[in-house]
PDB file of N, CA and C in Angstrom:
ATOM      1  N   UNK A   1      75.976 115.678 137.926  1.00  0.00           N
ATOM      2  CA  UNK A   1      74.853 116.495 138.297  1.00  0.00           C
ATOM      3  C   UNK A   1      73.589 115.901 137.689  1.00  0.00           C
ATOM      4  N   UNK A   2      72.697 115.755 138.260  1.00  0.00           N
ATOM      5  CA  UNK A   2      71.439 116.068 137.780  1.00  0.00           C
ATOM      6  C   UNK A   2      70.237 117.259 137.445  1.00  0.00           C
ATOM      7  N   UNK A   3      69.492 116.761 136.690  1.00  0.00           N
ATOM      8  CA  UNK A   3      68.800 117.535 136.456  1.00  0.00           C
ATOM      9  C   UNK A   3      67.693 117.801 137.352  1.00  0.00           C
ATOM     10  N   UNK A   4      66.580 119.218 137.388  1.00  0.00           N
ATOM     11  CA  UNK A   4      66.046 119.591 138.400  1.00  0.00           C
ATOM     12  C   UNK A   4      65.042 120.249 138.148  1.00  0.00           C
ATOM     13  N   UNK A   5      64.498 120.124 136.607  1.00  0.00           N
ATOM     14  CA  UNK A   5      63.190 120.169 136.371  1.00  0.00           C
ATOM     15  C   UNK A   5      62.457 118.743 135.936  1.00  0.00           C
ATOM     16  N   UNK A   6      61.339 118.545 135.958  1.00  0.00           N
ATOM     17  CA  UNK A   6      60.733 117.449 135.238  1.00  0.00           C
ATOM     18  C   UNK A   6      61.113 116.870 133.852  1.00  0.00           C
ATOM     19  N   UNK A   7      61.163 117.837 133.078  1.00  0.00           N
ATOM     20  CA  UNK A   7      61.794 117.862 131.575  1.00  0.00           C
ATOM     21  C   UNK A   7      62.765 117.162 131.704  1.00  0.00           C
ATOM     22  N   UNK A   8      64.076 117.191 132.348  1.00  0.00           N
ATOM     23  CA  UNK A   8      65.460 116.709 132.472  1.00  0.00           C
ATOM     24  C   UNK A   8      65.276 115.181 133.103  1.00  0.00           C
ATOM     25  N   UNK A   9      64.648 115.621 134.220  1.00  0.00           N
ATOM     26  CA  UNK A   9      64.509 113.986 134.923  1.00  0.00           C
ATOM     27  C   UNK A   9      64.113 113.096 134.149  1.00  0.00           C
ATOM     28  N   UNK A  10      62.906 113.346 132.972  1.00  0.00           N
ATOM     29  CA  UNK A  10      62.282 112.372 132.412  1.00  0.00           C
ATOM     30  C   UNK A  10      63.108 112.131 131.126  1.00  0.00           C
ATOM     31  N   UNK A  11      64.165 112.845 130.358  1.00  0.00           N
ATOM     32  CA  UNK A  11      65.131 112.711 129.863  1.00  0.00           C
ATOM     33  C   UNK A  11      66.228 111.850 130.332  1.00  0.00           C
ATOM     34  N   UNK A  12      67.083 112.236 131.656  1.00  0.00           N
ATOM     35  CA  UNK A  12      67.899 111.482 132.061  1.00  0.00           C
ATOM     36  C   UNK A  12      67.506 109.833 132.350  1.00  0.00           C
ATOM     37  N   UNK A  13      66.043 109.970 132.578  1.00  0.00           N
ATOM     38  CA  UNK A  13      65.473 108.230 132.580  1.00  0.00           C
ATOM     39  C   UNK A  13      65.319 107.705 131.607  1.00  0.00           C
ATOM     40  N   UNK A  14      64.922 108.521 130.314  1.00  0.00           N
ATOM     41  CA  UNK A  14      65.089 107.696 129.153  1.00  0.00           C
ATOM     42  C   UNK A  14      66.156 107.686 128.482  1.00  0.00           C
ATOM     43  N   UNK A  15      67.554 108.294 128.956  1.00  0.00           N
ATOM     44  CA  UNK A  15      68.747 107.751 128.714  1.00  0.00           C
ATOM     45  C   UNK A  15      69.251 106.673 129.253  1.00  0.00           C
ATOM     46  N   UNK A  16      68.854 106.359 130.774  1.00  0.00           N
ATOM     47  CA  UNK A  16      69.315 105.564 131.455  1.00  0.00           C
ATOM     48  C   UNK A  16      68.446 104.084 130.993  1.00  0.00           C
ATOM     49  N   UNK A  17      67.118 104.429 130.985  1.00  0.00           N
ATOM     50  CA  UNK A  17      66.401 103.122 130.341  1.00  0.00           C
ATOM     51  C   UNK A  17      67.279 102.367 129.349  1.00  0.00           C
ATOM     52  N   UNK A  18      67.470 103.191 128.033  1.00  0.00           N
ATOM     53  CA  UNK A  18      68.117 103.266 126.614  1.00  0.00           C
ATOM     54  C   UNK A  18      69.743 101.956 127.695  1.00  0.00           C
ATOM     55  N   UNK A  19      70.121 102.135 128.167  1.00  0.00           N
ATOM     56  CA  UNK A  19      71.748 101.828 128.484  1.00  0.00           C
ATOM     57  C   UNK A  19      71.152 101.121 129.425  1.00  0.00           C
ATOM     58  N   UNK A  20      70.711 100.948 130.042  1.00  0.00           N
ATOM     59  CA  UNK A  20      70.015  99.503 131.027  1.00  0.00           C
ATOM     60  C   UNK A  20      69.714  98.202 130.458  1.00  0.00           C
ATOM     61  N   UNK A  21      68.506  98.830 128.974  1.00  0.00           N
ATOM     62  CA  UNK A  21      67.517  97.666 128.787  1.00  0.00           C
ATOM     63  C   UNK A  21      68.345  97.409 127.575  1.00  0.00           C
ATOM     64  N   UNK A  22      69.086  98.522 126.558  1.00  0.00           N
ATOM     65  CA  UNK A  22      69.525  98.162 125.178  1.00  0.00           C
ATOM     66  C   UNK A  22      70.809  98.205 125.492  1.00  0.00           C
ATOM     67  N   UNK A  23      71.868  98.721 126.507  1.00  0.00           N
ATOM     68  CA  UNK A  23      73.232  98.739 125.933  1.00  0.00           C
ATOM     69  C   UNK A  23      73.392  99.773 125.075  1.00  0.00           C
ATOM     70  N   UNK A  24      72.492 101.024 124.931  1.00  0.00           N
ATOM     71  CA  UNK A  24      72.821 102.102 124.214  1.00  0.00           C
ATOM     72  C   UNK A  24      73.324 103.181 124.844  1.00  0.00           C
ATOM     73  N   UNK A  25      73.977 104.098 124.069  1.00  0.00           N
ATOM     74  CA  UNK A  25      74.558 105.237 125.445  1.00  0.00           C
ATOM     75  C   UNK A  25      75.229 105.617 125.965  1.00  0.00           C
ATOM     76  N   UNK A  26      75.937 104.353 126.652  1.00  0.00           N
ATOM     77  CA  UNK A  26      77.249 104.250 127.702  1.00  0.00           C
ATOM     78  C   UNK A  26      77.728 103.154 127.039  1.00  0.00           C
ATOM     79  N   UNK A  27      78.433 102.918 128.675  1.00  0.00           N
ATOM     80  CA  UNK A  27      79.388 101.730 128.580  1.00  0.00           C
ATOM     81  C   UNK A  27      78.879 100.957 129.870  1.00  0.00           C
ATOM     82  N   UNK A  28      78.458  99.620 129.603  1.00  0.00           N
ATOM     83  CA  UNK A  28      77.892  98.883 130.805  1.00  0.00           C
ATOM     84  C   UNK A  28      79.718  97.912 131.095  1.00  0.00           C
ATOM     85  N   UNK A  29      79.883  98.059 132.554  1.00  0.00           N
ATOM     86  CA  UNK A  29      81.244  97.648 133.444  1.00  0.00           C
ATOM     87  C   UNK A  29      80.799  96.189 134.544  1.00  0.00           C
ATOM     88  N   UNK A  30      80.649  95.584 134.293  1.00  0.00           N
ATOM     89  CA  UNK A  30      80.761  94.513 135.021  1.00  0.00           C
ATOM     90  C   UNK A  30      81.985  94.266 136.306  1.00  0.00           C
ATOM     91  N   UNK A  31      81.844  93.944 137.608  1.00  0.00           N
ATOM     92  CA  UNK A  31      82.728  93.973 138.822  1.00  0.00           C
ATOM     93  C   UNK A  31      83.514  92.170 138.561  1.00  0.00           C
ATOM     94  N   UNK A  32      84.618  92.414 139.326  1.00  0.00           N
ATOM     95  CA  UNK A  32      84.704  90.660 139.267  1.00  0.00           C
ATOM     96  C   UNK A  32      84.357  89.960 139.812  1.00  0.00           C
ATOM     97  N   UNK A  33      83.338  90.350 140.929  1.00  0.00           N
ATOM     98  CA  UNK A  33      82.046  89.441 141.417  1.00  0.00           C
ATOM     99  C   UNK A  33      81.392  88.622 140.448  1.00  0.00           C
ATOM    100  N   UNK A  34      80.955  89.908 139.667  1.00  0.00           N
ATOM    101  CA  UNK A  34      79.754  89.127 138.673  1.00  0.00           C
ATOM    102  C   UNK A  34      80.647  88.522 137.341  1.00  0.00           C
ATOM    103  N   UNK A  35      81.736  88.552 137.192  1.00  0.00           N
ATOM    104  CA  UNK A  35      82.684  87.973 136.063  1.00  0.00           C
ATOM    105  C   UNK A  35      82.874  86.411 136.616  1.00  0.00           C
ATOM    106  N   UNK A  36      83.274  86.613 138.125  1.00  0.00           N
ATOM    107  CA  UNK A  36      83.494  85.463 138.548  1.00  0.00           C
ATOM    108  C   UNK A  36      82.666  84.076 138.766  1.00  0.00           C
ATOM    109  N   UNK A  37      81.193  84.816 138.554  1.00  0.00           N
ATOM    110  CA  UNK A  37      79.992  83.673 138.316  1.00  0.00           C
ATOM    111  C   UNK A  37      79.671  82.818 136.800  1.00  0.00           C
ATOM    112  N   UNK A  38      80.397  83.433 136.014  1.00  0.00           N
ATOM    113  CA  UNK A  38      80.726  82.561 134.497  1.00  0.00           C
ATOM    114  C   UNK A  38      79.874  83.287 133.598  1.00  0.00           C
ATOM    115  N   UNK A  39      80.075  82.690 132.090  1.00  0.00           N
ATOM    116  CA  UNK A  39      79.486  83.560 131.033  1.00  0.00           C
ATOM    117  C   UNK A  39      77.771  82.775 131.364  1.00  0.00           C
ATOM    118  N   UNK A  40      77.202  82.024 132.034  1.00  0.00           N
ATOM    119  CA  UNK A  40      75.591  81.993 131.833  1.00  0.00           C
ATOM    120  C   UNK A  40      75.460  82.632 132.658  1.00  0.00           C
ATOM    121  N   UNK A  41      76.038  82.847 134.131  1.00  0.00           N
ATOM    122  CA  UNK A  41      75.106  83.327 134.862  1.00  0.00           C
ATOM    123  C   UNK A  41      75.277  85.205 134.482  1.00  0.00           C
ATOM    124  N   UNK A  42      76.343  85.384 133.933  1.00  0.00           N
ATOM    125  CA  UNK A  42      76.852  87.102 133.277  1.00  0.00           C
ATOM    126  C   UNK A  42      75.617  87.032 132.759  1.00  0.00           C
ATOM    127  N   UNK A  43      75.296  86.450 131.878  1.00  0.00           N
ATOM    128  CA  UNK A  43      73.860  87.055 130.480  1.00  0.00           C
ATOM    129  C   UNK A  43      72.924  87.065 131.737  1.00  0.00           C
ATOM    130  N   UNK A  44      72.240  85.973 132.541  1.00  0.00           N
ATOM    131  CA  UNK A  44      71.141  86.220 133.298  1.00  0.00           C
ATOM    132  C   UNK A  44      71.058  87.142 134.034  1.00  0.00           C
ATOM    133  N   UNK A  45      72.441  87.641 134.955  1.00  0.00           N
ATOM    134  CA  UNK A  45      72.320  88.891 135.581  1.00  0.00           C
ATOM    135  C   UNK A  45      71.973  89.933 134.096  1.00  0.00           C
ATOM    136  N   UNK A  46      72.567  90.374 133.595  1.00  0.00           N
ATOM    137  CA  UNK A  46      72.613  91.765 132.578  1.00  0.00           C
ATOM    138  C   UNK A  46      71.043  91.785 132.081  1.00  0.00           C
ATOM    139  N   UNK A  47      70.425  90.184 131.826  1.00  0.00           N
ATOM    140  CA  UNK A  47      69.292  89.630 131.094  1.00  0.00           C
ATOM    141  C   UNK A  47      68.416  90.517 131.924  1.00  0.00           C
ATOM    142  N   UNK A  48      68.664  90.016 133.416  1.00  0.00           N
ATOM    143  CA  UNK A  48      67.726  90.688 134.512  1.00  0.00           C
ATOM    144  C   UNK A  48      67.647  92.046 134.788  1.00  0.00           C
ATOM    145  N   UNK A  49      68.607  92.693 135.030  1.00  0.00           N
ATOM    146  CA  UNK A  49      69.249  94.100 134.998  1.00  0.00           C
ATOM    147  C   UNK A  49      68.078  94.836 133.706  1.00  0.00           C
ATOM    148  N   UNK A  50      68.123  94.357 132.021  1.00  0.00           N
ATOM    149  CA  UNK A  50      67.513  94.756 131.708  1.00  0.00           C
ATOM    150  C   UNK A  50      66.048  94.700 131.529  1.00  0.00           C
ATOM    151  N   UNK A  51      65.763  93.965 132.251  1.00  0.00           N
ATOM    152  CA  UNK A  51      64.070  93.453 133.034  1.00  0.00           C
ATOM    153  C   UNK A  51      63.360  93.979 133.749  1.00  0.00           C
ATOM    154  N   UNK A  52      64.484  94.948 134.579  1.00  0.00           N
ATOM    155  CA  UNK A  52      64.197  95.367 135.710  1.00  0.00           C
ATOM    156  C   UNK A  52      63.100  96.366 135.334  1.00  0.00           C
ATOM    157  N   UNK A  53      62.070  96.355 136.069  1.00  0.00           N
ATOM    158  CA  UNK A  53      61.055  97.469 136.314  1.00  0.00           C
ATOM    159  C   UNK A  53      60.564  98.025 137.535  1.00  0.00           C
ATOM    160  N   UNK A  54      60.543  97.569 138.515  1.00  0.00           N
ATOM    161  CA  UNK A  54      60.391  97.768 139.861  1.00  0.00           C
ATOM    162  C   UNK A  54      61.009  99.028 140.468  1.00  0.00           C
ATOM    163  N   UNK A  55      60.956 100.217 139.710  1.00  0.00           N
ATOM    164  CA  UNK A  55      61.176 101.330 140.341  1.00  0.00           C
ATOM    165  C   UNK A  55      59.800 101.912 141.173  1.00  0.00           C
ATOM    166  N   UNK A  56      60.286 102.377 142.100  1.00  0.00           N
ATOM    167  CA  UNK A  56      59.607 103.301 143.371  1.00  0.00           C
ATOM    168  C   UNK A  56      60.090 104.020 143.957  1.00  0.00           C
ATOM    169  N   UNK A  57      59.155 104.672 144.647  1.00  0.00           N
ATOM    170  CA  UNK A  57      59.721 106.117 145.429  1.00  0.00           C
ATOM    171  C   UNK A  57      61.034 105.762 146.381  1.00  0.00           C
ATOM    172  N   UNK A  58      60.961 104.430 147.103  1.00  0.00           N
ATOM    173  CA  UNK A  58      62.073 104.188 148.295  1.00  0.00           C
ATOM    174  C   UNK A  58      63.414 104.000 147.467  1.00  0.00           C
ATOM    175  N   UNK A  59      63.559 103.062 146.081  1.00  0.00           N
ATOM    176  CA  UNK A  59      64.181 102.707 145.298  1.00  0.00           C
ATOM    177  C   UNK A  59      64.817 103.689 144.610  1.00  0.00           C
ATOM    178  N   UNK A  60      63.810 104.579 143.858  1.00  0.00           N
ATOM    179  CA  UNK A  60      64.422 105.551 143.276  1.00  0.00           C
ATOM    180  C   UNK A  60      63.758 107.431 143.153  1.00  0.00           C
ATOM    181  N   UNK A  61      64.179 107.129 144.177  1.00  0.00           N
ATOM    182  CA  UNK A  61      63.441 108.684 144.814  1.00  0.00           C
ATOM    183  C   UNK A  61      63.564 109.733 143.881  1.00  0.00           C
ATOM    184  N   UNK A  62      64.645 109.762 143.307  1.00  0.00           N
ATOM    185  CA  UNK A  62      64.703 111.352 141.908  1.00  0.00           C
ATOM    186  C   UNK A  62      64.009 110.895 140.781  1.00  0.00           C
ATOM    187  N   UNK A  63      63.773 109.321 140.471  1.00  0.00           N
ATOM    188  CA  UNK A  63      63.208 109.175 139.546  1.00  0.00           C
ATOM    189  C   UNK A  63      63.537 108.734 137.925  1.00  0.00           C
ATOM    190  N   UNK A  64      65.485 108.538 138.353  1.00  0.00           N
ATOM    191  CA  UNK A  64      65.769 108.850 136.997  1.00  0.00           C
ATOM    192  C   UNK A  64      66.379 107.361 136.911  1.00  0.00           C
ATOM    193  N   UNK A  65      65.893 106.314 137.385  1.00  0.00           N
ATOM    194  CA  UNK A  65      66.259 105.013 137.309  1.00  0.00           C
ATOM    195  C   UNK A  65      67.769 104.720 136.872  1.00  0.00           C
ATOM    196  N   UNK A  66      68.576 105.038 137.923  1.00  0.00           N
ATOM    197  CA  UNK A  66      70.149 104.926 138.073  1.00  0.00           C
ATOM    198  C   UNK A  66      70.682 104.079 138.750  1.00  0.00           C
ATOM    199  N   UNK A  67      69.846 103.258 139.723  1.00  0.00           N
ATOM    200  CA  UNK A  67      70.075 102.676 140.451  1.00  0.00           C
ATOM    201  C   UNK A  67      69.129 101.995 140.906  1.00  0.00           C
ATOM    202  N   UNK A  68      69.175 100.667 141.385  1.00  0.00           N
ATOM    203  CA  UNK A  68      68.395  99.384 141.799  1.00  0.00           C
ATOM    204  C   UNK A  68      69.191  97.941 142.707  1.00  0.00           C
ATOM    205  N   UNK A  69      68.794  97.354 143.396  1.00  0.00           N
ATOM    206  CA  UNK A  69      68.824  96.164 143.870  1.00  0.00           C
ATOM    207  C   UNK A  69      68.305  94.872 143.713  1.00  0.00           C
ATOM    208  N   UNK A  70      68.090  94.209 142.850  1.00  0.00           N
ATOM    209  CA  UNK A  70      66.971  93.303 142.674  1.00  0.00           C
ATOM    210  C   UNK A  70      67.948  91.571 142.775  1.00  0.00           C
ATOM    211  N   UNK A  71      67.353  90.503 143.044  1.00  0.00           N
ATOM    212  CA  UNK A  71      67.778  89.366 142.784  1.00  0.00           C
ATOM    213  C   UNK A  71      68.034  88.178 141.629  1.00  0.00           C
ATOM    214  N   UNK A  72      69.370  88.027 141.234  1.00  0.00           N
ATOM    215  CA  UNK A  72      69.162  87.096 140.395  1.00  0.00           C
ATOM    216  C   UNK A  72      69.706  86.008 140.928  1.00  0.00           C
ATOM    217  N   UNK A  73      68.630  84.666 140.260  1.00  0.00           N
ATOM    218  CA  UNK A  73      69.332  83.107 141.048  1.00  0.00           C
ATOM    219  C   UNK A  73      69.444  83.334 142.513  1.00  0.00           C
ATOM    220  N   UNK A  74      69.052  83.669 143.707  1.00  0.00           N
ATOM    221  CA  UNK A  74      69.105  84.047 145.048  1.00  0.00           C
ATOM    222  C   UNK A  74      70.484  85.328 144.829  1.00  0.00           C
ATOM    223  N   UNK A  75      70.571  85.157 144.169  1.00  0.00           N
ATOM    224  CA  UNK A  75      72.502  86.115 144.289  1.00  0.00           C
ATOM    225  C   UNK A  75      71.531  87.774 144.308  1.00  0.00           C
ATOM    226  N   UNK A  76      71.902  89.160 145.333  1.00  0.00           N
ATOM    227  CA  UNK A  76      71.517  89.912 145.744  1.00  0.00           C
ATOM    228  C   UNK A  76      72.617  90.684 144.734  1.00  0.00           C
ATOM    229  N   UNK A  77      72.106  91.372 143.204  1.00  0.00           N
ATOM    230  CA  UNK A  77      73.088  92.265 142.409  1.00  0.00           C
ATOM    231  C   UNK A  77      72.636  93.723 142.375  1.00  0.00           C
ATOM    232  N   UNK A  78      73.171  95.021 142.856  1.00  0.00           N
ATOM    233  CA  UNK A  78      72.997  95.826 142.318  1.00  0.00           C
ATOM    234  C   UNK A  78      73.541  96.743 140.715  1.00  0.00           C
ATOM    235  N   UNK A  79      72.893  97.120 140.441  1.00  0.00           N
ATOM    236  CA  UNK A  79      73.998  98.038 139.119  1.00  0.00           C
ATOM    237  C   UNK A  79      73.248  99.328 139.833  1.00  0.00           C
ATOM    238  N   UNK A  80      73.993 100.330 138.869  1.00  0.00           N
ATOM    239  CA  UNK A  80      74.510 101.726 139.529  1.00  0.00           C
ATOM    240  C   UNK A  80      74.620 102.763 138.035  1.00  0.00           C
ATOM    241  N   UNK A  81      74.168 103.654 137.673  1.00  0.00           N
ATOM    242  CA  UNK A  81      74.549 104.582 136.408  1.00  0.00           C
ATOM    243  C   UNK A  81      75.305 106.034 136.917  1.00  0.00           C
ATOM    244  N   UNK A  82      76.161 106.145 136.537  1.00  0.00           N
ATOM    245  CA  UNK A  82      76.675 107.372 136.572  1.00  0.00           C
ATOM    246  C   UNK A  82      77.158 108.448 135.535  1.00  0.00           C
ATOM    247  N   UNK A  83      76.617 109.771 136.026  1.00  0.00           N
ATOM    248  CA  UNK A  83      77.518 110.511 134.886  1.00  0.00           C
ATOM    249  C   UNK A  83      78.619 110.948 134.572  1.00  0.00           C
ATOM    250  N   UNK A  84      79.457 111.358 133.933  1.00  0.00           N
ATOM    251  CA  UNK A  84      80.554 111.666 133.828  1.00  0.00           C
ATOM    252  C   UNK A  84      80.646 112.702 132.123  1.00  0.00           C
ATOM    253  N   UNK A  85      81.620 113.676 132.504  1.00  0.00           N
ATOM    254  CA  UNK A  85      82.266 114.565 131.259  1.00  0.00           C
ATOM    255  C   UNK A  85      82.342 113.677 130.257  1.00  0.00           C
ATOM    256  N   UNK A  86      82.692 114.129 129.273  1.00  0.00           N
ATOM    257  CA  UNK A  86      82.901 113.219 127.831  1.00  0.00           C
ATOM    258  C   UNK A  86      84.456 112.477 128.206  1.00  0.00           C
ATOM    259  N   UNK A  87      85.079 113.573 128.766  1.00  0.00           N
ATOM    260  CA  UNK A  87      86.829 112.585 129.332  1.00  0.00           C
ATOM    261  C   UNK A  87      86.496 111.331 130.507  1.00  0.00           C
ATOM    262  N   UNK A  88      85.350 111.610 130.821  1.00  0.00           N
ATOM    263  CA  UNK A  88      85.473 110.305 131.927  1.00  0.00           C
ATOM    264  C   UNK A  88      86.327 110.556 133.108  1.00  0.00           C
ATOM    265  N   UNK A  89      86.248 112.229 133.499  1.00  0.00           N
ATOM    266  CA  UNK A  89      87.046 112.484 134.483  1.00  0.00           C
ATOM    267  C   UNK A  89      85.995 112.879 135.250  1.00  0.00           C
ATOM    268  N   UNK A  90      85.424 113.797 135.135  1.00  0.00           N
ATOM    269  CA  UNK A  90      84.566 114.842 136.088  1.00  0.00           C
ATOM    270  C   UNK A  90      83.045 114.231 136.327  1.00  0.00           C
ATOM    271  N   UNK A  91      81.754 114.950 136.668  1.00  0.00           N
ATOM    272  CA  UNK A  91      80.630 114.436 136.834  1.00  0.00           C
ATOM    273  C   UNK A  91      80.301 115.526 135.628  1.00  0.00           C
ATOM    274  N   UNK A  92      79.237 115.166 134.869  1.00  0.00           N
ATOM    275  CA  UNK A  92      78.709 115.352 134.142  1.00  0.00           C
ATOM    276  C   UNK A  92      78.147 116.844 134.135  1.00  0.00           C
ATOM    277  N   UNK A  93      78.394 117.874 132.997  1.00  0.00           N
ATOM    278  CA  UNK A  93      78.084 118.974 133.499  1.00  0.00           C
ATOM    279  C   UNK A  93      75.961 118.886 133.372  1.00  0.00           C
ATOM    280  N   UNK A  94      75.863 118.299 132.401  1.00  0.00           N
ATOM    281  CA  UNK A  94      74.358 118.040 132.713  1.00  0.00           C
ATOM    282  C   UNK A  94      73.835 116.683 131.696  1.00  0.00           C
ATOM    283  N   UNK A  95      73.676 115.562 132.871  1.00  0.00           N
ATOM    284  CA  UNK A  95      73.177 114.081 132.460  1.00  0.00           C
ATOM    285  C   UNK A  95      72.273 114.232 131.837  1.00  0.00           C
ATOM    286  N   UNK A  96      71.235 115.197 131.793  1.00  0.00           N
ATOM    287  CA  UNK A  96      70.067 115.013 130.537  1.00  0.00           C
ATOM    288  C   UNK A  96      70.714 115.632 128.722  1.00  0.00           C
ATOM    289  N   UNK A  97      71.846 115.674 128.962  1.00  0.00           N
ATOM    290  CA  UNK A  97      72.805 116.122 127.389  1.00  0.00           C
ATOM    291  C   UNK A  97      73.460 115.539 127.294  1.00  0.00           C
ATOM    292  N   UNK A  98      73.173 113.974 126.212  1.00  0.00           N
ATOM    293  CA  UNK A  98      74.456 113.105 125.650  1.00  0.00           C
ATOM    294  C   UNK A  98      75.290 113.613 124.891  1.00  0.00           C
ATOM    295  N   UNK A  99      75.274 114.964 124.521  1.00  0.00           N
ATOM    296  CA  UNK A  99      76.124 115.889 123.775  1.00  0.00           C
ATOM    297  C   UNK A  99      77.795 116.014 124.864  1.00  0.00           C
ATOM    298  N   UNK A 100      76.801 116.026 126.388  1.00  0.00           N
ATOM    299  CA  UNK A 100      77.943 116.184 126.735  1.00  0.00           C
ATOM    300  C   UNK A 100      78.285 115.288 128.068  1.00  0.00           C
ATOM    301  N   UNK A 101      77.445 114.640 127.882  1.00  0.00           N
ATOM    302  CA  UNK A 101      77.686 113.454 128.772  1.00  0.00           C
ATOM    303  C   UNK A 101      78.225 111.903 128.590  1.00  0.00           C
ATOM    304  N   UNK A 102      79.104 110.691 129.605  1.00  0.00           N
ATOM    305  CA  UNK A 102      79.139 109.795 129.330  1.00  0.00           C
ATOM    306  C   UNK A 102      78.340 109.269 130.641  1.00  0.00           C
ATOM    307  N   UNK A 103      77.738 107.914 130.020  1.00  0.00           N
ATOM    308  CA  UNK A 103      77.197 107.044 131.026  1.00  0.00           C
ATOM    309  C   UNK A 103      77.813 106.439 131.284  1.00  0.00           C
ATOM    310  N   UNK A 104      77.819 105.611 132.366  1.00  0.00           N
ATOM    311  CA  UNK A 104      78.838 104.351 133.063  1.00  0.00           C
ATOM    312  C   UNK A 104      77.493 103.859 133.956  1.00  0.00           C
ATOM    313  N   UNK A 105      77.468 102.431 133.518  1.00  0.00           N
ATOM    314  CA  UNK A 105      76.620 101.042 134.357  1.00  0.00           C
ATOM    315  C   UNK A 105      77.215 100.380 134.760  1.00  0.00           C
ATOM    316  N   UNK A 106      77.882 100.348 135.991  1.00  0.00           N
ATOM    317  CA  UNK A 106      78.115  99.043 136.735  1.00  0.00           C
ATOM    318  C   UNK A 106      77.061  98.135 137.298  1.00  0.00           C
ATOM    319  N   UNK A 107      77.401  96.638 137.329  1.00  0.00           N
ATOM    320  CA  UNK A 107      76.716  96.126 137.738  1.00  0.00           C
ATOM    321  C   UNK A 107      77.493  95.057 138.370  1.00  0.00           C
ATOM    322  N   UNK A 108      77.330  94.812 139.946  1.00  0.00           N
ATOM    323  CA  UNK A 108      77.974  93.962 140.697  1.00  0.00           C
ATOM    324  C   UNK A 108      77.053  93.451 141.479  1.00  0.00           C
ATOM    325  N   UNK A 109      77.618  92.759 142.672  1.00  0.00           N
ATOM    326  CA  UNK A 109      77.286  92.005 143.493  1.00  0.00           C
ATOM    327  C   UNK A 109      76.986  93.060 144.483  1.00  0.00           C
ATOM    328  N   UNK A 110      75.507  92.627 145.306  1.00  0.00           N
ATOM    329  CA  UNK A 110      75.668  93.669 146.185  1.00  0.00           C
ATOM    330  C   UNK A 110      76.310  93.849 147.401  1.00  0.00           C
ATOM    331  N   UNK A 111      77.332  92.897 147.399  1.00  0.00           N
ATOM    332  CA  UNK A 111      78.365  93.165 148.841  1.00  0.00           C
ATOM    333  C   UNK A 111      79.261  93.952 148.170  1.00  0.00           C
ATOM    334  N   UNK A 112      79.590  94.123 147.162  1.00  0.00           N
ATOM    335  CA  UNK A 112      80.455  94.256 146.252  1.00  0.00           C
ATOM    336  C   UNK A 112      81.066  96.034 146.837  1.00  0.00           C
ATOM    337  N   UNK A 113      79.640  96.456 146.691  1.00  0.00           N
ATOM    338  CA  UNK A 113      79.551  98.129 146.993  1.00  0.00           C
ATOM    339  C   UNK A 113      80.180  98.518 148.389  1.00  0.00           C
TER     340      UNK A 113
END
C-alpha cells in the first residue's frame, strides 16, 4: 500500500531515495540479466541506478520514486521498489513505516520485466 497524504508520499520517497542512492533500508535484488553482464558492468548499473534523478510526472506519477527506466552503456535497465510486511509475505501494511515495512529493489534488464 501506499500512502495518500503528502506527509507519507514525501516519507515513502525518502525511504526509497535512502535504498536507491545508499543501500539503506531494504534489500537491493539484482535479476540474472544484470548478474550476467559481470562484476564492472553490476557496479555501473547499481552506480547509475543510484544517480538516477530524472523523476517526472510520466515516470513517476505518485511521486514516491519506486520506479524508473533509464540507460546504462546503451543496455535499457529498469529497477522497481516494493513493499512488503516485515515476513516478506504480504504488501506492506503502510510503506511510509519502516517499523513495519520491508523494502525490496530489484534491478534488471528492461526486457527482463
Amino acid at each position: 500500500m501506499t500512502g495518500s497524504s503528502p506527509q507519507k508520499t514525501a516519507r515513502i520517497r525518502e525511504l526509497n531515495d535512502q535504498l536507491r542512492c545508499k543501500a539503506i533500508g531494504g534489500c537491493v535484488v539484482i535479476t540474472a540479466g544484470i548478474h550476467a553482464l559481470g562484476t564492472t558492468a553490476i557496479c555501473q548499473v547499481l552506480a547509475a541506478v543510484a544517480r538516477f534523478d530524472n523523476f517526472t510526472e510520466d515516470n513517476d506519477p505518485r511521486g514516491e520514486h519506486d520506479c524508473a527506466i533509464l540507460t546504462v552503456n546503451g543496455r535499457r535497465v529498469l529497477f522497481k521498489i516494493d513493499y512488503y510486511d516485515l515476513e516478506l509475505q504480504y504488501h506492506s501494511p503502510d510503506a511510509s513505516d519502516p517499523a513495519v515495512t520491508r523494502r525490496v529493489m530489484t534491478v534488471m534488464l528492461a526486457e527482463e520485466y
